[in-house]
N, C-alpha and C. Protein backbone atom coordinates (compact mmCIF):
# COMPACT_ATOMS: atom_id res chain seq x y z
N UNK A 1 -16.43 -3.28 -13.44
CA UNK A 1 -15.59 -4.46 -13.25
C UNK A 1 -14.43 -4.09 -12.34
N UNK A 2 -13.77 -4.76 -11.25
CA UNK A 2 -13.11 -4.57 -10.30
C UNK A 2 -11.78 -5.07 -11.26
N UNK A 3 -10.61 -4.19 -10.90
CA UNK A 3 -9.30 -4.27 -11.86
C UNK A 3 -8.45 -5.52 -10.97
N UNK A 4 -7.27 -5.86 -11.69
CA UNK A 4 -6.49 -5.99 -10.46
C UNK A 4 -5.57 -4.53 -9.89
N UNK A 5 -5.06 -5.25 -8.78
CA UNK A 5 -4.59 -4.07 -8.31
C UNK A 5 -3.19 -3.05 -9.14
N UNK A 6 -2.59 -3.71 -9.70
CA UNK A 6 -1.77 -2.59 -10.15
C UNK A 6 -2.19 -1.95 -11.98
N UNK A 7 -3.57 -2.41 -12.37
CA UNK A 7 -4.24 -1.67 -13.25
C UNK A 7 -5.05 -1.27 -12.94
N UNK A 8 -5.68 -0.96 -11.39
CA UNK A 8 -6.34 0.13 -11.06
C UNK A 8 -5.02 1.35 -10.43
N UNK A 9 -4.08 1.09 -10.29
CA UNK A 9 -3.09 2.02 -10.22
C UNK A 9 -2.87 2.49 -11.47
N UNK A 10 -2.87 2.10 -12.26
CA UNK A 10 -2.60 2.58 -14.07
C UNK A 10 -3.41 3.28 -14.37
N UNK A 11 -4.70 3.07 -14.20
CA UNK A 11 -5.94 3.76 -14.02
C UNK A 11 -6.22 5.01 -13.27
N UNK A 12 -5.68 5.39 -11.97
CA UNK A 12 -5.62 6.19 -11.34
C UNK A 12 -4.42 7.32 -11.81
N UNK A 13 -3.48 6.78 -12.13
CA UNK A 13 -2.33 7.68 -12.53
C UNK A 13 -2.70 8.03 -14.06
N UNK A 14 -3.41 7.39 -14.98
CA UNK A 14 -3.84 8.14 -16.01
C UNK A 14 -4.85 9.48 -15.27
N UNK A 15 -5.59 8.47 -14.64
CA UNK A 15 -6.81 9.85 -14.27
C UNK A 15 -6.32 10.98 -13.93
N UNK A 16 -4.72 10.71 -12.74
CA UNK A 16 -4.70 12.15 -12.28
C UNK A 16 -3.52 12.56 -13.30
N UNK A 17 -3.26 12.49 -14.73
CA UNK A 17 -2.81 12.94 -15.97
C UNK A 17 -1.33 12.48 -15.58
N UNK A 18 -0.83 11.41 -14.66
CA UNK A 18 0.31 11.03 -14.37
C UNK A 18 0.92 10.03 -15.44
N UNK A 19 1.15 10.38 -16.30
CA UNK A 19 1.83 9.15 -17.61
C UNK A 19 3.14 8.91 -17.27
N UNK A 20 3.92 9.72 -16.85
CA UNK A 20 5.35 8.72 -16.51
C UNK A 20 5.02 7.93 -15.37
N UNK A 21 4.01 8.45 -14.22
CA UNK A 21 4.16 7.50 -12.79
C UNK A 21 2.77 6.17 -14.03
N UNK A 22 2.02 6.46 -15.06
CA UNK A 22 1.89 5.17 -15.81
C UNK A 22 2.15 4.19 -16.74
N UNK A 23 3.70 5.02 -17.22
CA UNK A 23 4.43 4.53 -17.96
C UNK A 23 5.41 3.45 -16.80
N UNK A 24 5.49 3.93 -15.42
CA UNK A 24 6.52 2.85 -15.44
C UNK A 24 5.68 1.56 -14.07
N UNK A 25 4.09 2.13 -13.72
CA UNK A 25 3.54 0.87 -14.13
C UNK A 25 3.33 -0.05 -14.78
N UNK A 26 3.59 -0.28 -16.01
CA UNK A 26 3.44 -1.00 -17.20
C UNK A 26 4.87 -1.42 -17.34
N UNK A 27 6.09 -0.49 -17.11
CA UNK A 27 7.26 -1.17 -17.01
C UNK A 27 7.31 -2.13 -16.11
N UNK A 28 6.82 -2.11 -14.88
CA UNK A 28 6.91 -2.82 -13.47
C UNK A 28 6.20 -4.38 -14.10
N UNK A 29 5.09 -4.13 -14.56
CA UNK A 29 4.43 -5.26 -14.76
C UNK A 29 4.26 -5.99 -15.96
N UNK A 30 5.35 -5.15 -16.76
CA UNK A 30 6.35 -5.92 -18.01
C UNK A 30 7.94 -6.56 -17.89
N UNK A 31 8.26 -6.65 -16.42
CA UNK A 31 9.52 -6.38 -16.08
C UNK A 31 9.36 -8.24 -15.05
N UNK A 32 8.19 -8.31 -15.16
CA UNK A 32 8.38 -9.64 -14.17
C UNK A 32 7.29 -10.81 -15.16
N UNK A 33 6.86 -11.59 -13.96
CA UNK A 33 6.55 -12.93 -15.02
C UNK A 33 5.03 -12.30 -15.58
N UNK A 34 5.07 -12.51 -16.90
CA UNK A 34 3.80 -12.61 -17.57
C UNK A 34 2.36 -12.76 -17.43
N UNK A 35 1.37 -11.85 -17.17
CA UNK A 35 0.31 -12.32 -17.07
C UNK A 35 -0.41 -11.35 -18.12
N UNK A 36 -1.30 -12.60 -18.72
CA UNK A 36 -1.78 -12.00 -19.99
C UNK A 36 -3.23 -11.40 -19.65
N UNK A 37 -3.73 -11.60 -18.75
CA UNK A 37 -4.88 -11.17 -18.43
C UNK A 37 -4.54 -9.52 -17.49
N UNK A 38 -3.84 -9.67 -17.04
CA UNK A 38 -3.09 -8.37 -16.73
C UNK A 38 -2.91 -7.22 -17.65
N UNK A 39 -2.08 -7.56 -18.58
CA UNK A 39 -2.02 -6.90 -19.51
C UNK A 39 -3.32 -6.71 -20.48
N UNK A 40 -4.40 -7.39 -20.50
CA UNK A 40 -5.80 -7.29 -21.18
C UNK A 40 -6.39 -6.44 -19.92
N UNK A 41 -6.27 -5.96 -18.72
CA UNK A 41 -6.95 -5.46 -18.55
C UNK A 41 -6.06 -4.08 -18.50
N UNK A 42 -4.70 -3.97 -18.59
CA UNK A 42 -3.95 -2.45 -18.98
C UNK A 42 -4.47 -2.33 -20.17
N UNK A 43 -4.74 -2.84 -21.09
CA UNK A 43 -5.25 -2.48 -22.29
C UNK A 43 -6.93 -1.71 -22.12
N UNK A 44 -7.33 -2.21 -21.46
CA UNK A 44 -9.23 -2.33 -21.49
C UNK A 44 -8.94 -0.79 -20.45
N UNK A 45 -7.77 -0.69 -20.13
CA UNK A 45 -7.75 0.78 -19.02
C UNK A 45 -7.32 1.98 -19.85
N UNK A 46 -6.44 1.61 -20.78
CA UNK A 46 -6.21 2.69 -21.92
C UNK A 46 -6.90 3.00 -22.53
N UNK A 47 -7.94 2.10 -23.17
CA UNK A 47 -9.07 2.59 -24.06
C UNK A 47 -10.39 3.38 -23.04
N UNK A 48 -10.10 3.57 -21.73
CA UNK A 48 -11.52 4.26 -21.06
C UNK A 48 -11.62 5.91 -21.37
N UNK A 49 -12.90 6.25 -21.22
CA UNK A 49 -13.26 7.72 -21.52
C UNK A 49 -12.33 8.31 -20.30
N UNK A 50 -12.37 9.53 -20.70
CA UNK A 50 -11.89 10.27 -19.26
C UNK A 50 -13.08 10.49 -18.02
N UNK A 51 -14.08 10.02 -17.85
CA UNK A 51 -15.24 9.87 -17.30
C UNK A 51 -14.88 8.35 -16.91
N UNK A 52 -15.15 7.47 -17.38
CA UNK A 52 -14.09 6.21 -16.71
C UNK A 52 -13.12 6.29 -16.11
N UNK A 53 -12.19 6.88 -16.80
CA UNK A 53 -11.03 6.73 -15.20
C UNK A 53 -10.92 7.38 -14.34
N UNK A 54 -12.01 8.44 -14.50
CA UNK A 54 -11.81 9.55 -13.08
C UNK A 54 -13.14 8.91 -12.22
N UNK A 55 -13.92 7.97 -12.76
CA UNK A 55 -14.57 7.07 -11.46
C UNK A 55 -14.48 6.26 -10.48
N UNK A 56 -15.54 6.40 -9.39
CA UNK A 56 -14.67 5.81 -8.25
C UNK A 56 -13.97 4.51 -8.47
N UNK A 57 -13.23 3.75 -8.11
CA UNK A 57 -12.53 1.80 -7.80
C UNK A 57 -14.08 1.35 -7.19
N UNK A 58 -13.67 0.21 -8.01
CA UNK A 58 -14.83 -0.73 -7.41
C UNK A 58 -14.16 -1.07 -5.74
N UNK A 59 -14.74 -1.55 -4.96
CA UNK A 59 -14.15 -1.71 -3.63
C UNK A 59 -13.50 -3.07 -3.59
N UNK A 60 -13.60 -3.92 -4.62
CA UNK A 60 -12.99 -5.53 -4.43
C UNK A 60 -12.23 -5.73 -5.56
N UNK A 61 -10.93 -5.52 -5.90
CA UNK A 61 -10.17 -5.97 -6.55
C UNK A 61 -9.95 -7.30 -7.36
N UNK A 62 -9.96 -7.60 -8.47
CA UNK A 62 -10.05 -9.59 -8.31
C UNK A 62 -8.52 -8.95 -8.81
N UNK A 63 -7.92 -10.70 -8.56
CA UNK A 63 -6.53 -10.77 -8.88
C UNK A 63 -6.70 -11.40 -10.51
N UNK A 64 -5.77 -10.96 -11.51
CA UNK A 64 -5.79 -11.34 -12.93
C UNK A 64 -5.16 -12.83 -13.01
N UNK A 65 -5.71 -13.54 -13.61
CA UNK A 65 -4.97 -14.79 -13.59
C UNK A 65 -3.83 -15.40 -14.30
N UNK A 66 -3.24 -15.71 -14.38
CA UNK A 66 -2.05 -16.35 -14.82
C UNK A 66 -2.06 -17.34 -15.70
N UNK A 67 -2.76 -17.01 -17.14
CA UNK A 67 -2.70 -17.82 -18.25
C UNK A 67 -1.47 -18.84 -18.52
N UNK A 68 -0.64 -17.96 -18.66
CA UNK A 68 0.58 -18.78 -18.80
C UNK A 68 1.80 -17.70 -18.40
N UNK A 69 2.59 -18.63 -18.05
CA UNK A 69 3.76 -17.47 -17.41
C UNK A 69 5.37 -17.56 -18.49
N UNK A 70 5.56 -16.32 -18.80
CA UNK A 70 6.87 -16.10 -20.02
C UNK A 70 7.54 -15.22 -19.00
N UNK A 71 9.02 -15.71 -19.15
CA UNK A 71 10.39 -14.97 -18.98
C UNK A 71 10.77 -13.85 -19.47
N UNK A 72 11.26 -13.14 -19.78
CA UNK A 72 11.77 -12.14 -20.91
C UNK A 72 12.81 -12.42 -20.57
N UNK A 73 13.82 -12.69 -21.96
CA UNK A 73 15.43 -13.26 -21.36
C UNK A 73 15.64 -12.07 -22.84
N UNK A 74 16.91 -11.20 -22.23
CA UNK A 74 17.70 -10.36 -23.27
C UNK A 74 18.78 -10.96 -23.18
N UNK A 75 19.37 -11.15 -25.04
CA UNK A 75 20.42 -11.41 -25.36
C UNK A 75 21.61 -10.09 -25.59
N UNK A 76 22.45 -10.19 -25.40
CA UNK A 76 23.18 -8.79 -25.54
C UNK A 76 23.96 -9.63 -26.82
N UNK A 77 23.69 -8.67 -28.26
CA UNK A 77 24.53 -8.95 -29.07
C UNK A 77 23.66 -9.60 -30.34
N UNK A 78 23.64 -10.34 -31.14
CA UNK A 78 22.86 -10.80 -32.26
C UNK A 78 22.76 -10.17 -33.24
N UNK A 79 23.48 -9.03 -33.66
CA UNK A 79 23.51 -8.69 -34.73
C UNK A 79 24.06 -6.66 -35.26
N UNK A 80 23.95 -6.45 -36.16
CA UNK A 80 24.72 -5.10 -36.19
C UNK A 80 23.67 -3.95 -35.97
């Protein structure tokens, strides 16, 4: 299955044992508007063998779609 593009980057930086450069993929694409299919396929990339992610990219990327789109709004303050 062809990823979108910045969870075949998640994918690649697990493969080459890069967890902070895939920790702050997942920041990047927790940091803007919501896509839940996005995040289902960072998920479906964490659970691969290490034989999965060290295989080649499919050559056609699809783009993840945009179920519904959420804000993240931080409140500073609410409680002790």
């Amino acid at each position: 299955m062809a990823l979108h593009p910045d969870a075949e980057k998640y994918r690649q930086a697990l493969a080459a044992g890069d967890h902070t450069g895939a920790a702050g993929i997942l920041m990047a694409a927790h940091s803007g508007p919501y896509s839940s299919a996005l995040i289902d396929q960072f998920h479906e990339v964490s659970r691969m063998t290490r034989d999965q992610l060290s295989a080649p990219a499919d050559l056609e990327p699809v783009r993840a779609r945009n179920i519904g789109v959420v804000n993240n709004v931080y409140v500073n303050g609410g409680g002790s």
